[in-house]
PDB file of N, CA and C in Angstrom:
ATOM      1  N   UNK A   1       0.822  -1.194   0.000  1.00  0.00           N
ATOM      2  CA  UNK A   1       0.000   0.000   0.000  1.00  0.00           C
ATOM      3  C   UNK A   1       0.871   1.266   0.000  1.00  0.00           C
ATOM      4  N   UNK A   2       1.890   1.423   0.710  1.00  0.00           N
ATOM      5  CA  UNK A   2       2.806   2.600   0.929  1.00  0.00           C
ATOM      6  C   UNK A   2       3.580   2.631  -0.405  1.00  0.00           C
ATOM      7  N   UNK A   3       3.862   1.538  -0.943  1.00  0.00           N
ATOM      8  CA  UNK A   3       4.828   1.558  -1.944  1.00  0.00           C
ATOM      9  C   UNK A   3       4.331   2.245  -3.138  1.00  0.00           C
ATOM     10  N   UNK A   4       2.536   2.609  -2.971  1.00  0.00           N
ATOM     11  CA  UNK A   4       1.738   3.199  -3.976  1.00  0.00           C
ATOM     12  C   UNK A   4       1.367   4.244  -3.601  1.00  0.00           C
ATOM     13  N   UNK A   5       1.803   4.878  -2.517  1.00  0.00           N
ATOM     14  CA  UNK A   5       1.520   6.102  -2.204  1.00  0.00           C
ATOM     15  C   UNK A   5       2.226   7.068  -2.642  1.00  0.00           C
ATOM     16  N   UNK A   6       1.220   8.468  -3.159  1.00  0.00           N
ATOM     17  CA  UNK A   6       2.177   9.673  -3.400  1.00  0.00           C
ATOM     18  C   UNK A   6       2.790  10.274  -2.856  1.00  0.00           C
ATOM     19  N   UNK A   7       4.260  10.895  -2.813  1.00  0.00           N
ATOM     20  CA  UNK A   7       4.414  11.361  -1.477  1.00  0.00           C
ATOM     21  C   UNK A   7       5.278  12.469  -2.221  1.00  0.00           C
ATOM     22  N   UNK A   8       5.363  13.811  -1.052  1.00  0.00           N
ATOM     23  CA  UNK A   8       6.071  14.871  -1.746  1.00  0.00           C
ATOM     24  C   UNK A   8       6.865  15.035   0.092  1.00  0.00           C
ATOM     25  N   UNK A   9       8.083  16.124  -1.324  1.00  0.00           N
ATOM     26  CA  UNK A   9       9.295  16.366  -0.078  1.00  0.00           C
ATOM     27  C   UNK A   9       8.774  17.742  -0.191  1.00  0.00           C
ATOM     28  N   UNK A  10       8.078  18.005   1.327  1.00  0.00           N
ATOM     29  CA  UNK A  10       8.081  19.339   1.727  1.00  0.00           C
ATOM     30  C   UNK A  10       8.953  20.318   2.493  1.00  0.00           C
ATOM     31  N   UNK A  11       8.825  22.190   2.199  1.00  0.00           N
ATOM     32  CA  UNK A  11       9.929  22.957   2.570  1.00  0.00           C
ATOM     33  C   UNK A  11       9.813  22.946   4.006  1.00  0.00           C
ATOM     34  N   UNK A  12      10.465  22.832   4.979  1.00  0.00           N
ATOM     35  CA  UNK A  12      10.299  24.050   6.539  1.00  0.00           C
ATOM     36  C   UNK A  12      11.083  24.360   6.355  1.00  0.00           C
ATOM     37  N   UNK A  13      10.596  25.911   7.127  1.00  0.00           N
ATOM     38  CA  UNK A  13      11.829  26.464   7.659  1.00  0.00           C
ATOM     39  C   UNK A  13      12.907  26.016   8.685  1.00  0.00           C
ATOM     40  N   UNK A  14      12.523  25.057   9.057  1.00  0.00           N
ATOM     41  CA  UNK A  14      13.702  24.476   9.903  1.00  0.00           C
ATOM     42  C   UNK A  14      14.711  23.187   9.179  1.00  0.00           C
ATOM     43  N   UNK A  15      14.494  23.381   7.783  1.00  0.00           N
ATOM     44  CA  UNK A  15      15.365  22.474   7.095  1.00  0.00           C
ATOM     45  C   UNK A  15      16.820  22.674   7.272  1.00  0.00           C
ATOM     46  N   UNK A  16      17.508  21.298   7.776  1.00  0.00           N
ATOM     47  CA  UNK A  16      18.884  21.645   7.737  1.00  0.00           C
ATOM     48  C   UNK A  16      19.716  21.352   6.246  1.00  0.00           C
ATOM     49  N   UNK A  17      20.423  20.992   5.875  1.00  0.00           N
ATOM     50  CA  UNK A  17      21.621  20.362   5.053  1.00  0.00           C
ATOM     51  C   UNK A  17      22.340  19.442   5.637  1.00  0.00           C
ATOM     52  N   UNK A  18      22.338  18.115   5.146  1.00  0.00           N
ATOM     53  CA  UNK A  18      23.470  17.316   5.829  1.00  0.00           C
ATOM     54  C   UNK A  18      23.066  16.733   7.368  1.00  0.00           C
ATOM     55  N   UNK A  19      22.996  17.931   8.236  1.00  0.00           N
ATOM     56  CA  UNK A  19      22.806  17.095   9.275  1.00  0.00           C
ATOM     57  C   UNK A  19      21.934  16.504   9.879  1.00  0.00           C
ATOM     58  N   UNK A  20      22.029  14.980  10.314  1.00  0.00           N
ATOM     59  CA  UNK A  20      21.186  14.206  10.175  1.00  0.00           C
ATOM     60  C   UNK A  20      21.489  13.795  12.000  1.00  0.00           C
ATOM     61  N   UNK A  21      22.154  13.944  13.197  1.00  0.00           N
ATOM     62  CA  UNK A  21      22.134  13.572  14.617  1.00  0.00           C
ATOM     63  C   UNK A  21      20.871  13.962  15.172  1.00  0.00           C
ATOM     64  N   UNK A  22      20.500  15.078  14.598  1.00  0.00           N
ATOM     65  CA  UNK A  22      18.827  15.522  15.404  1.00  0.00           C
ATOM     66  C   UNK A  22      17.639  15.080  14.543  1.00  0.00           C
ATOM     67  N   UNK A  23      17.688  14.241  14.046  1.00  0.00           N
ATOM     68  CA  UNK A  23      16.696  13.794  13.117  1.00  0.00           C
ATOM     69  C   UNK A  23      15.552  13.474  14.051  1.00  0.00           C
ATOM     70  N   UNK A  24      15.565  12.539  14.925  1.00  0.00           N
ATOM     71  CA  UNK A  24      14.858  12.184  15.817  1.00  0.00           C
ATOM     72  C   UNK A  24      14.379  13.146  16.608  1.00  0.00           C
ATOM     73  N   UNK A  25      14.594  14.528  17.162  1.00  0.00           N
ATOM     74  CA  UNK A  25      14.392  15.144  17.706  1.00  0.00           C
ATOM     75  C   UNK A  25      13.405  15.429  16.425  1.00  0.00           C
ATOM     76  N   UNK A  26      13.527  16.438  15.394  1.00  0.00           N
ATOM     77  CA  UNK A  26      12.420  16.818  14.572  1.00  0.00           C
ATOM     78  C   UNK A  26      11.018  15.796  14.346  1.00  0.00           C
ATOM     79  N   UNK A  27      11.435  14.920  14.258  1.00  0.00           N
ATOM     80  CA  UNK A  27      10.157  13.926  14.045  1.00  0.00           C
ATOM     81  C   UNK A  27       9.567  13.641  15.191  1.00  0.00           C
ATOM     82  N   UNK A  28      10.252  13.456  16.193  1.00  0.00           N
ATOM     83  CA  UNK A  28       8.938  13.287  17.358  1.00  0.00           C
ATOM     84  C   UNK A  28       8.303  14.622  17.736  1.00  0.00           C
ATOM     85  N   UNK A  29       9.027  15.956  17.121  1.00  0.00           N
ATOM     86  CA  UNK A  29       7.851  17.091  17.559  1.00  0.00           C
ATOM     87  C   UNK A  29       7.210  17.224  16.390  1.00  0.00           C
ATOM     88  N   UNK A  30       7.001  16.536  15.503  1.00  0.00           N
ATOM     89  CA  UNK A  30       6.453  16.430  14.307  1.00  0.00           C
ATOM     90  C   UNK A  30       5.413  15.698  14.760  1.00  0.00           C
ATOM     91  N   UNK A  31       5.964  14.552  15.233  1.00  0.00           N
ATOM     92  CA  UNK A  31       4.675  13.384  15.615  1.00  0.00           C
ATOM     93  C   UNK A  31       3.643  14.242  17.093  1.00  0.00           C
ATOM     94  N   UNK A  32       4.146  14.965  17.707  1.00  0.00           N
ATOM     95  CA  UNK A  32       3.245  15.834  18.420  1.00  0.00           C
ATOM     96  C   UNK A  32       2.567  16.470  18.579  1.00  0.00           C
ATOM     97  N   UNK A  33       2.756  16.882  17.133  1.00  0.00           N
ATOM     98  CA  UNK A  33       2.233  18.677  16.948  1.00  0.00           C
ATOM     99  C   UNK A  33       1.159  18.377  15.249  1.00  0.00           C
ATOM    100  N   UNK A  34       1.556  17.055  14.522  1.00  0.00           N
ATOM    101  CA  UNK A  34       0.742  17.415  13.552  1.00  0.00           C
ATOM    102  C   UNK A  34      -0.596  16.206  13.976  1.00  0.00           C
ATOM    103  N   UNK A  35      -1.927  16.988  13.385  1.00  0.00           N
ATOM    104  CA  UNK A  35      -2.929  16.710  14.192  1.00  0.00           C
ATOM    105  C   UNK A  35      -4.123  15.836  13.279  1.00  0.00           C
ATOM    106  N   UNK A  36      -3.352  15.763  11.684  1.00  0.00           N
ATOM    107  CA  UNK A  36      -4.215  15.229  10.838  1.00  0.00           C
ATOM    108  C   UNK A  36      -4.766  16.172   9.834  1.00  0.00           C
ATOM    109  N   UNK A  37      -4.129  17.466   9.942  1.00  0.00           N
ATOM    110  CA  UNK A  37      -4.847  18.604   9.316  1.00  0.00           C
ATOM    111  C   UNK A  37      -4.035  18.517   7.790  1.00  0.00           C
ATOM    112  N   UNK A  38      -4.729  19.330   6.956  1.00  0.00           N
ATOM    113  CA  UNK A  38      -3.663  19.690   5.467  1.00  0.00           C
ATOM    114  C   UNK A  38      -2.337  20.085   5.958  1.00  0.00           C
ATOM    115  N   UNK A  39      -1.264  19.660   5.840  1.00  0.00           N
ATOM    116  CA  UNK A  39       0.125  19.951   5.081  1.00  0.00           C
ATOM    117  C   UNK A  39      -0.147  21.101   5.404  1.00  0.00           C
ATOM    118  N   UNK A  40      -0.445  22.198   4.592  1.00  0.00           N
ATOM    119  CA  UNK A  40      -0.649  23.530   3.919  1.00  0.00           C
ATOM    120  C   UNK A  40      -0.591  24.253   5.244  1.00  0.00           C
ATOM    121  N   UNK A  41      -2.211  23.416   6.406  1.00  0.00           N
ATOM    122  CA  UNK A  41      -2.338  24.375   7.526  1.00  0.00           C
ATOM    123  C   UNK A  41      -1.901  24.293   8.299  1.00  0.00           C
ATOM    124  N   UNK A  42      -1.153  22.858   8.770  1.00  0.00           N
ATOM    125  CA  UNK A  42       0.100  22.515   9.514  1.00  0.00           C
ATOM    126  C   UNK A  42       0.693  23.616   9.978  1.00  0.00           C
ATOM    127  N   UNK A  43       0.788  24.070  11.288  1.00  0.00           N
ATOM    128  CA  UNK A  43       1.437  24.914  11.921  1.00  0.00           C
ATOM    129  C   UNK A  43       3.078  24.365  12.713  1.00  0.00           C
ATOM    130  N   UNK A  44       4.050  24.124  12.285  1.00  0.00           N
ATOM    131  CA  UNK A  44       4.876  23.304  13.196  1.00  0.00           C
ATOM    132  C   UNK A  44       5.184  24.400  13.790  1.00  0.00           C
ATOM    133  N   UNK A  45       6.333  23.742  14.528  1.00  0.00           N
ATOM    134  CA  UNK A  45       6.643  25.399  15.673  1.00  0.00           C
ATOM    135  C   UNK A  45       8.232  25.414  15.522  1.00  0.00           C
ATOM    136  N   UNK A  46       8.767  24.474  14.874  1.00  0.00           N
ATOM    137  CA  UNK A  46      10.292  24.013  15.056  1.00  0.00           C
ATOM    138  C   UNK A  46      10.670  25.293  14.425  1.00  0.00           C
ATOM    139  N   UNK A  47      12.332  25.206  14.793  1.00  0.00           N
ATOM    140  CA  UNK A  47      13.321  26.841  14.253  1.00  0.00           C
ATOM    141  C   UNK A  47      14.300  25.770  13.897  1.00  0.00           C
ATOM    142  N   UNK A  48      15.679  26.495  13.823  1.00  0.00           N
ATOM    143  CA  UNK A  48      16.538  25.812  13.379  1.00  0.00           C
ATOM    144  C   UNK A  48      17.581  25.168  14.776  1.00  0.00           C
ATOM    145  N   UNK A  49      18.485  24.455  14.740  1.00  0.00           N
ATOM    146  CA  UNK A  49      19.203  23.734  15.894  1.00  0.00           C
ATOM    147  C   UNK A  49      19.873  24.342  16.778  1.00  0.00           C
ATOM    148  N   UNK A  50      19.729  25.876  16.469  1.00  0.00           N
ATOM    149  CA  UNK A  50      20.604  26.495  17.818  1.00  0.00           C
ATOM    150  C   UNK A  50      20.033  27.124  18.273  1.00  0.00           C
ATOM    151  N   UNK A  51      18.394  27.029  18.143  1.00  0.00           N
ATOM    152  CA  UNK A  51      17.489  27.977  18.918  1.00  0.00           C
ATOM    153  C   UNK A  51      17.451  26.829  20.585  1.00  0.00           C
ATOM    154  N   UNK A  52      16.721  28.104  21.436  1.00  0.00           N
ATOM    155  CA  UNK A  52      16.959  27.634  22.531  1.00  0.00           C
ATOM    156  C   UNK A  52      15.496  26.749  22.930  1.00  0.00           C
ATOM    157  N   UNK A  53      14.143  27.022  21.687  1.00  0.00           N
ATOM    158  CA  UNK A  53      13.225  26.453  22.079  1.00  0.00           C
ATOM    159  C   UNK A  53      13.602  24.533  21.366  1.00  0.00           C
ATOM    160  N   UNK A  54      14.603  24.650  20.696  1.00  0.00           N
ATOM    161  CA  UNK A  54      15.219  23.131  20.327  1.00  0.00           C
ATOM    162  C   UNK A  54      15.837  22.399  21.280  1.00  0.00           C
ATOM    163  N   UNK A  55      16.587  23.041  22.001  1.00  0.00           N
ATOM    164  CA  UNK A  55      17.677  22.863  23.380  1.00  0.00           C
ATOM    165  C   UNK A  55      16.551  22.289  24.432  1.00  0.00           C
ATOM    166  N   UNK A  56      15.327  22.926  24.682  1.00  0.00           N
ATOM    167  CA  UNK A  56      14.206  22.414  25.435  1.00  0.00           C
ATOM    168  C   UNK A  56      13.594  21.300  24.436  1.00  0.00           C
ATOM    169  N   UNK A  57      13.297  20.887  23.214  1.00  0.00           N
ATOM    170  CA  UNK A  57      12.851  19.639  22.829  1.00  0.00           C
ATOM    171  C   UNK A  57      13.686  18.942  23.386  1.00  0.00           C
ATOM    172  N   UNK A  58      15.451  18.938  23.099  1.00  0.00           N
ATOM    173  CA  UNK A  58      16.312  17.872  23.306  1.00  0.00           C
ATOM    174  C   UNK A  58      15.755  17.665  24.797  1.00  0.00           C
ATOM    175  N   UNK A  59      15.870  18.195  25.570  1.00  0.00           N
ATOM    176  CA  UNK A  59      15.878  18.119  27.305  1.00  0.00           C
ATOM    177  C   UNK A  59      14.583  17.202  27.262  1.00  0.00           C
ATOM    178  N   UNK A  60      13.335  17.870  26.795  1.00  0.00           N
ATOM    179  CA  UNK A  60      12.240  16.967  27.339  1.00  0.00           C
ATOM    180  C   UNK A  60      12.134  15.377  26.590  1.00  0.00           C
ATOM    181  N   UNK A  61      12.301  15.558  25.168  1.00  0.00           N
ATOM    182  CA  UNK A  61      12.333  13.992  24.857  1.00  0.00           C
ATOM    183  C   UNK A  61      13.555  13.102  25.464  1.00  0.00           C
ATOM    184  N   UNK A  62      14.807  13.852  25.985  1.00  0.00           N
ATOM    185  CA  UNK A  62      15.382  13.061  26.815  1.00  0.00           C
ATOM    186  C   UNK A  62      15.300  12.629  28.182  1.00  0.00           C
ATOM    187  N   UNK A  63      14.730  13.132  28.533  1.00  0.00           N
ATOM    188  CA  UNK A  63      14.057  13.264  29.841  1.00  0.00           C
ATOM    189  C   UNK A  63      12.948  11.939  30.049  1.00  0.00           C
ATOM    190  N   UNK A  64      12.007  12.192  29.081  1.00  0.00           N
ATOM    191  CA  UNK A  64      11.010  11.016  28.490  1.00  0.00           C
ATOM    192  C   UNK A  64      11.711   9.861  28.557  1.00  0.00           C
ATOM    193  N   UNK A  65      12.768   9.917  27.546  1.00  0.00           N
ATOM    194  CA  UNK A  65      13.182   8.615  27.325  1.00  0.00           C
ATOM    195  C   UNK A  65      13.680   8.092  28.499  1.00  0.00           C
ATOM    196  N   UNK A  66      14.362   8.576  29.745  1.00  0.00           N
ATOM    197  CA  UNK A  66      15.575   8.424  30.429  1.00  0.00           C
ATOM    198  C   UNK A  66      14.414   7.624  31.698  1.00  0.00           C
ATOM    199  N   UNK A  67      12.680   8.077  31.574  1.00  0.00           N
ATOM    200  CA  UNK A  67      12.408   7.961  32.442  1.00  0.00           C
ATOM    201  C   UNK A  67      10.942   7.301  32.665  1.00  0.00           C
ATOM    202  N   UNK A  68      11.615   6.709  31.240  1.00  0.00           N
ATOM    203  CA  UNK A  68       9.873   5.954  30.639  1.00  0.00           C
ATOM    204  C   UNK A  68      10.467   4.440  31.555  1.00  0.00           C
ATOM    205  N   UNK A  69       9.260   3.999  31.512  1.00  0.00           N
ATOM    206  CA  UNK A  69       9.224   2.073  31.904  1.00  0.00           C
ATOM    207  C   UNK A  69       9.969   1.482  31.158  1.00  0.00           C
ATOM    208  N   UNK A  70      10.078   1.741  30.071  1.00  0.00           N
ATOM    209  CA  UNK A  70      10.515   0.915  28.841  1.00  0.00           C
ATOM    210  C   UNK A  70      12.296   0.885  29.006  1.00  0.00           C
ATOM    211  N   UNK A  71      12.422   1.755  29.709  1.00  0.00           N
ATOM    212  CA  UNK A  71      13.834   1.881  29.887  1.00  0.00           C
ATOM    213  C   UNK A  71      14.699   1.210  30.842  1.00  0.00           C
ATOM    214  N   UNK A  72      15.089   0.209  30.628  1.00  0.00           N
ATOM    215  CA  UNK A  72      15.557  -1.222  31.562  1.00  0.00           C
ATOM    216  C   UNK A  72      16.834  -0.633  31.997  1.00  0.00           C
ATOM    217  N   UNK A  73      17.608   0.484  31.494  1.00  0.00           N
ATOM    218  CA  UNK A  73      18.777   0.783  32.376  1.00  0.00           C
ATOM    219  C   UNK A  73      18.813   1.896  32.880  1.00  0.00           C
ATOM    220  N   UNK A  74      17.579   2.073  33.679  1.00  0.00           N
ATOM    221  CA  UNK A  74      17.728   3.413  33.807  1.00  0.00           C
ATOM    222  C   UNK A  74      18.592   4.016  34.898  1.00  0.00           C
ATOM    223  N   UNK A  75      18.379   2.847  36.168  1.00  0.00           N
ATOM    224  CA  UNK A  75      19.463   3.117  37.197  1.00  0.00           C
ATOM    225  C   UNK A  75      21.028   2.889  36.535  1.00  0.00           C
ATOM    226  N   UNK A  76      21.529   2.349  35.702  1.00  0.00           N
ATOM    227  CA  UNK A  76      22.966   2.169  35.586  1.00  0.00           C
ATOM    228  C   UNK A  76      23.565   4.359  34.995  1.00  0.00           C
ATOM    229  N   UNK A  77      21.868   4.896  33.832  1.00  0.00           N
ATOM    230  CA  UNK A  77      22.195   5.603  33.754  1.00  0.00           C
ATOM    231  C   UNK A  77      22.757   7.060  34.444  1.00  0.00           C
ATOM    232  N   UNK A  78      21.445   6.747  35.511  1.00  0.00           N
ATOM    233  CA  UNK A  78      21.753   7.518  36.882  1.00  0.00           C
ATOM    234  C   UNK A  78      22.835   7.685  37.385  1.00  0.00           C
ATOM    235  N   UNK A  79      23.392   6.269  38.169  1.00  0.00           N
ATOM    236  CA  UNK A  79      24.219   6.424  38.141  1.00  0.00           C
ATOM    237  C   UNK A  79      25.387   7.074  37.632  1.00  0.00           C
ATOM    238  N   UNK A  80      25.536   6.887  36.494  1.00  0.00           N
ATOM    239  CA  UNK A  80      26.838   7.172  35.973  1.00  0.00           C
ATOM    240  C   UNK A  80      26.863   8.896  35.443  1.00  0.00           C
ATOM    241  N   UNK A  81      25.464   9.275  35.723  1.00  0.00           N
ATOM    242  CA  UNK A  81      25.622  10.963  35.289  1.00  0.00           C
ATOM    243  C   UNK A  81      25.661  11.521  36.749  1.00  0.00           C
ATOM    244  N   UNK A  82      25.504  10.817  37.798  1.00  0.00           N
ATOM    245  CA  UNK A  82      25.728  11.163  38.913  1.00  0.00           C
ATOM    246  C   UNK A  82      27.308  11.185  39.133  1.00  0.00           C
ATOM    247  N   UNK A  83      27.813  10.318  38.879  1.00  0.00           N
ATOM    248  CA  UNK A  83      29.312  10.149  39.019  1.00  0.00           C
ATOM    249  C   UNK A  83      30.040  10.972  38.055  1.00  0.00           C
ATOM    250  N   UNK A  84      29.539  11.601  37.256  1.00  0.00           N
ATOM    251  CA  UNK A  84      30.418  12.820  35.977  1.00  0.00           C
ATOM    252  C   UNK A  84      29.857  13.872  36.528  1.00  0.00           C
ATOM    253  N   UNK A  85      28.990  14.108  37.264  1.00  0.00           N
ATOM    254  CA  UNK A  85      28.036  15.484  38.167  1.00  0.00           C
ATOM    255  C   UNK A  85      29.242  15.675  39.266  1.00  0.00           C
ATOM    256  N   UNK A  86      29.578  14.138  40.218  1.00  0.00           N
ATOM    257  CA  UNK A  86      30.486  14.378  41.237  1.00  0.00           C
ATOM    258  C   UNK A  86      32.024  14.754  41.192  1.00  0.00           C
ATOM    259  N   UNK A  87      32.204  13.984  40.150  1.00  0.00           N
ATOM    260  CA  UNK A  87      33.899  14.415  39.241  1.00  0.00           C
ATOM    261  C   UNK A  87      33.709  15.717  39.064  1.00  0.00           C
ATOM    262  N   UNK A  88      32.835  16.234  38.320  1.00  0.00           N
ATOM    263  CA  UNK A  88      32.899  18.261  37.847  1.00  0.00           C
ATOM    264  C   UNK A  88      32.618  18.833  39.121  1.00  0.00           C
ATOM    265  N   UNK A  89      31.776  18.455  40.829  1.00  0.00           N
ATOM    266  CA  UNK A  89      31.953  19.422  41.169  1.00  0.00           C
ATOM    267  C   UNK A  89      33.350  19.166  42.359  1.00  0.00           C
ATOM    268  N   UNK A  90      34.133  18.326  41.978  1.00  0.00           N
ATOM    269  CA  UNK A  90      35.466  18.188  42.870  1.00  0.00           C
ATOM    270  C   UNK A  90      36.129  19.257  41.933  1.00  0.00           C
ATOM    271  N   UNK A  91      36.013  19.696  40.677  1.00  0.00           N
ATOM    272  CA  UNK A  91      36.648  20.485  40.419  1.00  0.00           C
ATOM    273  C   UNK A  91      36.310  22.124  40.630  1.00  0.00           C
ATOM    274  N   UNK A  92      35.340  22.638  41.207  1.00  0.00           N
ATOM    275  CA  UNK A  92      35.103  23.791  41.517  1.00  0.00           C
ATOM    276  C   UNK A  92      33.403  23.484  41.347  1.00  0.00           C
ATOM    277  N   UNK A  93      32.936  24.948  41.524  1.00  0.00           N
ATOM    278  CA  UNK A  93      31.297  25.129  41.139  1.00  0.00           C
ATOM    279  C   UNK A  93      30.527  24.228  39.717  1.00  0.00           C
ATOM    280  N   UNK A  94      29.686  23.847  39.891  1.00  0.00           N
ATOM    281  CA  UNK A  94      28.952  23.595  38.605  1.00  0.00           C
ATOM    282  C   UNK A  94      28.068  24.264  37.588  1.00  0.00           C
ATOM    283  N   UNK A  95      28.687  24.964  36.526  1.00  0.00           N
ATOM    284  CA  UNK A  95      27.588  25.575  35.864  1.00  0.00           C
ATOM    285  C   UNK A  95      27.076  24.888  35.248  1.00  0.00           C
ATOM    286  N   UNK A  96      25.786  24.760  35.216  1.00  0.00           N
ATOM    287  CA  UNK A  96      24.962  23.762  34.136  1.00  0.00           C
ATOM    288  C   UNK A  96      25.221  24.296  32.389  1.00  0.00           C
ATOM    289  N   UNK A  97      24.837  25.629  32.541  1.00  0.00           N
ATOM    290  CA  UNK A  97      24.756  26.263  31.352  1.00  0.00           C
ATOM    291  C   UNK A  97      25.986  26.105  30.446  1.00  0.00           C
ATOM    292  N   UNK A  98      27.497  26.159  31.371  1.00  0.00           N
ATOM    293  CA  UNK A  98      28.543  26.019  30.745  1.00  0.00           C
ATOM    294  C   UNK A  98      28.716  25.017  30.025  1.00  0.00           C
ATOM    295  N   UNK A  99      28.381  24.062  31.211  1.00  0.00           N
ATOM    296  CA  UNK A  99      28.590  22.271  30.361  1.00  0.00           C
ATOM    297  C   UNK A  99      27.863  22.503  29.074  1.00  0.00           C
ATOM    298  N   UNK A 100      26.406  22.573  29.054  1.00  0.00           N
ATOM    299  CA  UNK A 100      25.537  22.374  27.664  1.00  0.00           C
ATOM    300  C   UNK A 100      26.193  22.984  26.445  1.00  0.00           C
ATOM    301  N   UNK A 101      26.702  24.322  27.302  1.00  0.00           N
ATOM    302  CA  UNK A 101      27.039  25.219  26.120  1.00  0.00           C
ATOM    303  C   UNK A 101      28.780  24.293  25.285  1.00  0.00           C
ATOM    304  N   UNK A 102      29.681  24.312  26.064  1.00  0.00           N
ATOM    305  CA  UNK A 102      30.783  23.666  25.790  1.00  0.00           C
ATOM    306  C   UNK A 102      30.602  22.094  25.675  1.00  0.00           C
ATOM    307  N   UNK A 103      29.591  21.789  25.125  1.00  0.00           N
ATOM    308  CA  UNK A 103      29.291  20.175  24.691  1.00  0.00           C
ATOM    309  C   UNK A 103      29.316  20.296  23.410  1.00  0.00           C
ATOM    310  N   UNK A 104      30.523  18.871  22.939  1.00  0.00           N
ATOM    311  CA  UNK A 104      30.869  18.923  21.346  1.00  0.00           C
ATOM    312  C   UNK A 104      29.427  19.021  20.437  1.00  0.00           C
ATOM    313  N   UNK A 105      30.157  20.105  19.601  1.00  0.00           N
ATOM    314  CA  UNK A 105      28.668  19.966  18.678  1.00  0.00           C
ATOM    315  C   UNK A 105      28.838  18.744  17.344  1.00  0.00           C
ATOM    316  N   UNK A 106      28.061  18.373  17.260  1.00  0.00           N
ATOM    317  CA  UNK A 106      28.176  18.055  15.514  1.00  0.00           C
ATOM    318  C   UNK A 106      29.079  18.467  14.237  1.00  0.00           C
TER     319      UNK A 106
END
């Protein structure tokens, strides 16, 4: 049935080039936000990857994931961001903002 379906590649404005690591992030606020309506009237809300309302998708679908049932390791993960939380603050104060910000990009 799909293999007979028409399908078109549509514009957003939040189209990147090339990069493909946040893919998953776009499609599940895709899968959130579109409601069954025309294409056309489709309102998405996405910007491009260095806006800060993207920085809050990443946080909450990770968050989701980190803390759904489905997630069989979730204590090993705990753990171990607890133990890179305790290493950074033997080295002085913790800025949260710093870390995010100085995290390798793509």
């Amino acid at each position: 049935m799909l293999r007979k379906a028409k399908t078109e590649l549509l514009e957003f404005k939040w189209k990147t080039n090339g990069i493909t690591e946040d893919c998953g992030v776009y499609a599940m606020r895709h899968m959130e936000t579109y409601m069954g309506t025309k294409v056309n009237d489709w309102k998405g809300d996405l910007t491009n990857k260095s806006s800060k309302s993207f920085q809050l998708l990443c946080a909450k679908f990770i968050t989701a994931m980190v803390y759904s049932n489905e997630n069989k390791v979730v204590d090993y993960m705990m753990r171990t961001a607890t133990s890179h939380l305790e290493e950074a603050r033997k080295k002085g104060p913790v800025d949260v903002e710093k870390m995010v910000a100085d995290f390798p990009k793509p």
